[in-house]
Protein backbone atom coordinates (compact mmCIF):
# COMPACT_ATOMS: atom_id res chain seq x y z
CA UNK A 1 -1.61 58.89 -18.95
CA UNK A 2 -1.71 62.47 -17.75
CA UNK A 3 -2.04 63.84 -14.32
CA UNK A 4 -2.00 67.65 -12.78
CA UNK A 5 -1.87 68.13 -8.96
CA UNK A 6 -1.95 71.47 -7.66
CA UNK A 7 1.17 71.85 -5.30
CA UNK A 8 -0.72 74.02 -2.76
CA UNK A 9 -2.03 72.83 0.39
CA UNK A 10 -4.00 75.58 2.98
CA UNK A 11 -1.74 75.40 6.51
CA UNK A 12 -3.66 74.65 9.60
CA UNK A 13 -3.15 78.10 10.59
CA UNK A 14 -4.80 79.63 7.38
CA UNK A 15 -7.09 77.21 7.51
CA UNK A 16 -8.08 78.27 11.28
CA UNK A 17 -8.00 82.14 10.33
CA UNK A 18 -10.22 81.66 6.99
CA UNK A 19 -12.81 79.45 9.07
CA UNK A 20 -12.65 82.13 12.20
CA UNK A 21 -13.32 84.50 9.53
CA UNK A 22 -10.12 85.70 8.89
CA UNK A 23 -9.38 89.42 7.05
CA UNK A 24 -9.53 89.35 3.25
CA UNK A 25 -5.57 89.77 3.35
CA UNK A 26 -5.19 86.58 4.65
CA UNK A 27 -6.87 84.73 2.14
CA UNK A 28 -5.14 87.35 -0.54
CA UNK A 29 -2.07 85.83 0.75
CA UNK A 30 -2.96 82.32 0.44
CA UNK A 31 -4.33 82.78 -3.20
CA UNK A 32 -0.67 84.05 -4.25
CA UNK A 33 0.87 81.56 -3.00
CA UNK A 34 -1.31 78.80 -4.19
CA UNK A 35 -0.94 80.51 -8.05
CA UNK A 36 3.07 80.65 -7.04
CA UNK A 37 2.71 76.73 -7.13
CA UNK A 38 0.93 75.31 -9.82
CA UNK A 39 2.46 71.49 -9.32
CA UNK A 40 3.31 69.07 -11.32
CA UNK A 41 2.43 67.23 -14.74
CA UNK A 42 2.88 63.61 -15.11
CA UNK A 43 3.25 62.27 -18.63
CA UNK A 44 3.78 59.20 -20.37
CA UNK A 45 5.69 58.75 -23.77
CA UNK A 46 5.39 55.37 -26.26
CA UNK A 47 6.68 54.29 -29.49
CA UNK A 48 7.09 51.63 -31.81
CA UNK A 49 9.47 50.34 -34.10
CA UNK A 50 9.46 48.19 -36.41
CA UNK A 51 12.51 46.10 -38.20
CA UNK A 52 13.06 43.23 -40.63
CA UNK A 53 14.68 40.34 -39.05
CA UNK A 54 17.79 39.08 -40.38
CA UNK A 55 18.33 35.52 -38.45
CA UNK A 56 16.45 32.23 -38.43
CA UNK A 57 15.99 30.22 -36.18
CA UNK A 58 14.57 26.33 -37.33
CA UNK A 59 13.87 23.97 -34.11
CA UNK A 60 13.96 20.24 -35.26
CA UNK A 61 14.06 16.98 -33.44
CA UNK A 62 13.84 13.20 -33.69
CA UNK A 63 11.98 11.00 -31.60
CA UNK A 64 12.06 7.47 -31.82
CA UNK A 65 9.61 4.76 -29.65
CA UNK A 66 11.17 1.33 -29.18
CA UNK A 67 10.75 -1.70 -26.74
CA UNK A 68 14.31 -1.24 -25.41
CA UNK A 69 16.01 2.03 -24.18
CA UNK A 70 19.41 1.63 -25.73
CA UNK A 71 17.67 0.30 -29.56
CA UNK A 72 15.78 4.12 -29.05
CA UNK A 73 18.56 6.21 -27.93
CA UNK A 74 20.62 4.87 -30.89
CA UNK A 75 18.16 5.54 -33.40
CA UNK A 76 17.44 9.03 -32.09
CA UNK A 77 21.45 9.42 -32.55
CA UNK A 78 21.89 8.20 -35.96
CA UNK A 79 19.15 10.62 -37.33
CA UNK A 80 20.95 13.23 -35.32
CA UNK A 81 24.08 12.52 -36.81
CA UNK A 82 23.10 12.03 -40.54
CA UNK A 83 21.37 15.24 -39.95
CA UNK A 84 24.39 17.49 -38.95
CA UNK A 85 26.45 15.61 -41.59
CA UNK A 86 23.70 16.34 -44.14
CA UNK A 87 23.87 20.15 -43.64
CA UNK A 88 27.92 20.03 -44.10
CA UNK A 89 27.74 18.06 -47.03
CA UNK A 90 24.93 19.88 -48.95
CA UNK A 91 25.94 21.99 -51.73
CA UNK A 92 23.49 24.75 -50.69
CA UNK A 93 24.45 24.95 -47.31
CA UNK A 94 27.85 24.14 -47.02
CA UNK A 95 29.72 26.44 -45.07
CA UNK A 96 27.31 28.05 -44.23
CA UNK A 97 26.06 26.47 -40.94
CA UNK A 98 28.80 24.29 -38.58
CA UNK A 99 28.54 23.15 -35.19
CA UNK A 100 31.81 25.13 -34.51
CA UNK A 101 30.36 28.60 -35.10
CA UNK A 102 27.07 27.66 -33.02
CA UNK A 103 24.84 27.90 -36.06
CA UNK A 104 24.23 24.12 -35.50
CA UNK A 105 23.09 23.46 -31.81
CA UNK A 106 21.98 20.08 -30.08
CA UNK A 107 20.88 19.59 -27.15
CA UNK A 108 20.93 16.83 -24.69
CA UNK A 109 19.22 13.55 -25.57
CA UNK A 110 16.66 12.10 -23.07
CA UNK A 111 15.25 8.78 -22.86
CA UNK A 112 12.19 7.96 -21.01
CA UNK A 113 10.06 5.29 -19.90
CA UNK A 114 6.60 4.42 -21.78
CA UNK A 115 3.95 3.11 -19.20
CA UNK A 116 1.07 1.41 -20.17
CA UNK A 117 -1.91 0.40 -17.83
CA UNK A 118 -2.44 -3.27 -17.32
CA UNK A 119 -6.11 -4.39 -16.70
CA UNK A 120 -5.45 -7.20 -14.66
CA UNK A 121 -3.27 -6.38 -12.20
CA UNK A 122 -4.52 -2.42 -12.01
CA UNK A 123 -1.00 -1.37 -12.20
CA UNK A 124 1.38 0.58 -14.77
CA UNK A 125 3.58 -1.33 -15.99
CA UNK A 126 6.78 -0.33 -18.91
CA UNK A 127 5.51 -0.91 -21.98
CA UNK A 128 9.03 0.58 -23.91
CA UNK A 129 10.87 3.50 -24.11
CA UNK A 130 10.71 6.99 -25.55
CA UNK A 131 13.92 9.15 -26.85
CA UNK A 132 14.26 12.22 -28.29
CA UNK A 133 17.30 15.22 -29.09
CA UNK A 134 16.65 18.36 -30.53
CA UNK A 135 18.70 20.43 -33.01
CA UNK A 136 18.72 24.16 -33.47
CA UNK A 137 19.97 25.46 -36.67
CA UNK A 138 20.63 29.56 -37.38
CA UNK A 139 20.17 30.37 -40.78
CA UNK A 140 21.19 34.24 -42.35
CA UNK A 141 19.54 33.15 -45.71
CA UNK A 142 15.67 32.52 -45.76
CA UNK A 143 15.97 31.02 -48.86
CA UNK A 144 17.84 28.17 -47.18
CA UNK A 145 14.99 26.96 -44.51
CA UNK A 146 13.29 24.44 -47.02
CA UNK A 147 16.69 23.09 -47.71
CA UNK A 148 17.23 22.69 -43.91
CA UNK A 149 14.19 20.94 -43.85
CA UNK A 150 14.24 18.47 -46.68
CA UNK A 151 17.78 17.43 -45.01
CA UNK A 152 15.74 17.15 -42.07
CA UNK A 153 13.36 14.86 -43.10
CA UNK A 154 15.68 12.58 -45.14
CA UNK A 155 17.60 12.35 -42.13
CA UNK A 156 15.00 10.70 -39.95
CA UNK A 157 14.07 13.88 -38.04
CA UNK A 158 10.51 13.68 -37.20
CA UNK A 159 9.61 16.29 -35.71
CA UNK A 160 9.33 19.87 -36.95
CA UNK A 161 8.75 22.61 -33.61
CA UNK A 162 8.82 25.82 -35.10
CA UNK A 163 11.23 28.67 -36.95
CA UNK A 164 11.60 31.90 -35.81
CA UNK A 165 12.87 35.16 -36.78
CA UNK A 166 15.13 37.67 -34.84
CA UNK A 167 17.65 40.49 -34.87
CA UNK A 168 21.14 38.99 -34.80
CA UNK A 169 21.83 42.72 -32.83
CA UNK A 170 18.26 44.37 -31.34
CA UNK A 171 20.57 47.12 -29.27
CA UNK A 172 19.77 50.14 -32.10
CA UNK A 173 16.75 49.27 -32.79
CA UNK A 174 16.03 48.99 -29.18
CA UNK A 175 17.68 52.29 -28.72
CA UNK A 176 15.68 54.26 -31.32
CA UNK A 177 12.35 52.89 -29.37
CA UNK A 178 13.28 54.17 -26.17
CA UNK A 179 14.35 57.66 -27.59
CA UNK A 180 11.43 58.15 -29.66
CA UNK A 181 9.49 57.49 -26.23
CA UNK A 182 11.25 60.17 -24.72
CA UNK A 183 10.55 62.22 -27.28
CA UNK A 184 7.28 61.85 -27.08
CA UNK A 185 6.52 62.57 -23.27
CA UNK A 186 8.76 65.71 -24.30
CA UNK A 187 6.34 66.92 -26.63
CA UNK A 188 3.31 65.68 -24.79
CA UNK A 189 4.73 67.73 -21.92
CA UNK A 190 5.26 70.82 -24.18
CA UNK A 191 1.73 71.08 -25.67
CA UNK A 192 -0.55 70.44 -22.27
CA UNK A 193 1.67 73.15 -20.40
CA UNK A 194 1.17 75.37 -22.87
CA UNK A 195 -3.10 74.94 -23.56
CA UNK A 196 -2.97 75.30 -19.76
CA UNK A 197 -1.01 78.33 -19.43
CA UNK A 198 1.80 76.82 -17.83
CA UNK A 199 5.64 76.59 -18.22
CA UNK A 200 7.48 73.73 -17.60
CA UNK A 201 10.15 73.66 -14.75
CA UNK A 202 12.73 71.40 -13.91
CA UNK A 203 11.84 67.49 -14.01
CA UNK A 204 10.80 65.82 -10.90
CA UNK A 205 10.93 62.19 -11.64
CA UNK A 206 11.65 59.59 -14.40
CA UNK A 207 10.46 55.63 -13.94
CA UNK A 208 11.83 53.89 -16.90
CA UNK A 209 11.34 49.92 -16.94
CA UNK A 210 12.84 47.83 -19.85
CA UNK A 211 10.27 46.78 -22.10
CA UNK A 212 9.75 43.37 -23.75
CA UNK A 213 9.92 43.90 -26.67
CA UNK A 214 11.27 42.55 -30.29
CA UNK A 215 9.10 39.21 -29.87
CA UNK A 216 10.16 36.79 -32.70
CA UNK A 217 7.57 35.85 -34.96
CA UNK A 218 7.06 31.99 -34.73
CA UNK A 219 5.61 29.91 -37.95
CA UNK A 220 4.66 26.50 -36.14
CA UNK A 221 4.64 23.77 -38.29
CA UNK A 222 2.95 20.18 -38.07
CA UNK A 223 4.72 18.73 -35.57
CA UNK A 224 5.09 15.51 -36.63
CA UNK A 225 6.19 15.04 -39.84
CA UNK A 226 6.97 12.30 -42.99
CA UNK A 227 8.35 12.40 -45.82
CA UNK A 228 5.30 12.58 -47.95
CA UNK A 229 3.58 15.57 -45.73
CA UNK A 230 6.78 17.00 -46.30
CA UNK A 231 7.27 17.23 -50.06
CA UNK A 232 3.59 18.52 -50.57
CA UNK A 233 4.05 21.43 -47.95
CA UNK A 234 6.92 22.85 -46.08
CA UNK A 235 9.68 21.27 -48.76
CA UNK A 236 7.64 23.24 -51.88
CA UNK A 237 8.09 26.43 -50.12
CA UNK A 238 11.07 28.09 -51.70
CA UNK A 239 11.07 31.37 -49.43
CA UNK A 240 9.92 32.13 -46.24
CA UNK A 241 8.93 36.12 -45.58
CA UNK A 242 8.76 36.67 -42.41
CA UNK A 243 6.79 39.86 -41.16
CA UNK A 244 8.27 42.57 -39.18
CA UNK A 245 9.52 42.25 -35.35
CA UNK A 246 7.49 44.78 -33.36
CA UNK A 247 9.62 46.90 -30.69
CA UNK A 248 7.69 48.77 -28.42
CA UNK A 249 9.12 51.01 -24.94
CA UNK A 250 7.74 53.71 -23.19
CA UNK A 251 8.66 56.12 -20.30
CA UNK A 252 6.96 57.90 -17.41
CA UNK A 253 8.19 61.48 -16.13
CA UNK A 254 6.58 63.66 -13.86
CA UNK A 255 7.59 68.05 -14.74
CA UNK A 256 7.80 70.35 -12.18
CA UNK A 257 5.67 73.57 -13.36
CA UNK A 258 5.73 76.91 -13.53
CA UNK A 259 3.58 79.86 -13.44
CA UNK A 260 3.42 82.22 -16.81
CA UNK A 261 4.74 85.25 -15.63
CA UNK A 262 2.31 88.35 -16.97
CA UNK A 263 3.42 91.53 -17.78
């Protein structure tokens, strides 16, 4: 976006004198000073970056239906807990994913009530019980996700929600978007001042809001899953490539000008 006011504005006075018919002096005078102020130039610089993740992030759980709360919530914890012991033990992954460093992460379990409608009375009734936990697990290595998952599934997690693919540390790339933006309403500025004759003066105003920016890319997968579906898709998949993360900024700055001085 590009605006150019002109910073002059006839008085009242002039105004009067020019409508009263005023000597050509007058309106001499107010020409000058009009051309004395051209304005200002408002400008608006963008870029985009782009950067290969380096961090994975796979979103598991396991939910279990059963007639009785504590028979769900029990299940739900044992496929938990043969999951997390899975990834320690597994040659591939060992030590390289622990719930002490945070590259394992569970949350809360929650247990619900099932309600089912019964005809002959017209009211709900519980019909069982629903629980569910979910696991988050960071992964450095790509090559390791279809590990994570076959552990997954032979654990009794049923559920697959989605992986997705950051910057462990999004500051310098973040960085070289905004400067590159302000580069760009810098040269923007430059090239418009000068095709109109113009210099530029001293800067009147920046407005600068931090961009969102650096979205992961998300692969959603089936979301429920068994251990059949699993061999003949996500399991087979040695590799997972990822495309690029997408940082974008952009900033807003309004120049003060200046006329071209003739000789």
């Amino acid at each position: 976006m590009m605006k150019i006011r002109t910073g002059s504005i006839l008085s009242k006075a002039v105004l009067a004198c020019a409508l009263a018919g005023a000597a050509p002096a007058v309106l001499a005078e107010t020409h000058h000073e009009c051309r004395d102020r051209p304005g200002t130039i408002s400008i608006e610089g963008y870029s985009t970056v782009k950067a290969s993740p380096d961090v994975a992030f796979i979103r598991v759980a396991a939910t279990v239906q059963s007639e009785s709360a504590e028979t769900a919530r029990q299940s739900v914890e044992n496929s938990i807990s043969r999951f997390v012991d899975g990834l320690g033990k597994d040659p591939t992954l060992k030590g390289t994913v622990s719930t002490k460093d945070g590259s394992i992460r569970a949350e809360s379990i929650s247990v619900t009530p099932d309600y089912a409608y019964d005809t002959k009375t017209n009211e709900r009734r519980v019909s069982g019980y629903s629980a569910s936990r979910t696991v988050t697990v960071k992964i450095k290595n790509f090559e390791h996700i279809s590990k994570v998952l076959d552990v997954a599934v032979s654990s009794g997690i049923n559920n697959i929600h989605n992986i997705s693919y950051e910057l462990e540390n999004p500051a310098p790339v973040m960085e070289k978007a905004r400067l590159q933006a302000v580069a760009d309403a810098a040269a923007k500025a430059s090239q418009i001042s000068k095709a109109f004759g113009v210099n530029l003066g001293t800067i009147a105003s920046i407005s600068y809001n931090t961009p969102i920016s650096g979205s992961t890319e998300t692969y959603i997968q089936p979301r429920m899953m068994s251990k059949g579906l699993m061999s003949n898709s996500i399991a087979d998949t040695s590799v997972y490539s990822p495309d690029k993360l997408v940082f974008t900024d952009n900033v807003s700055v309004v120049y003060n000008l200046e006329q071209t001085k003739k000789n």
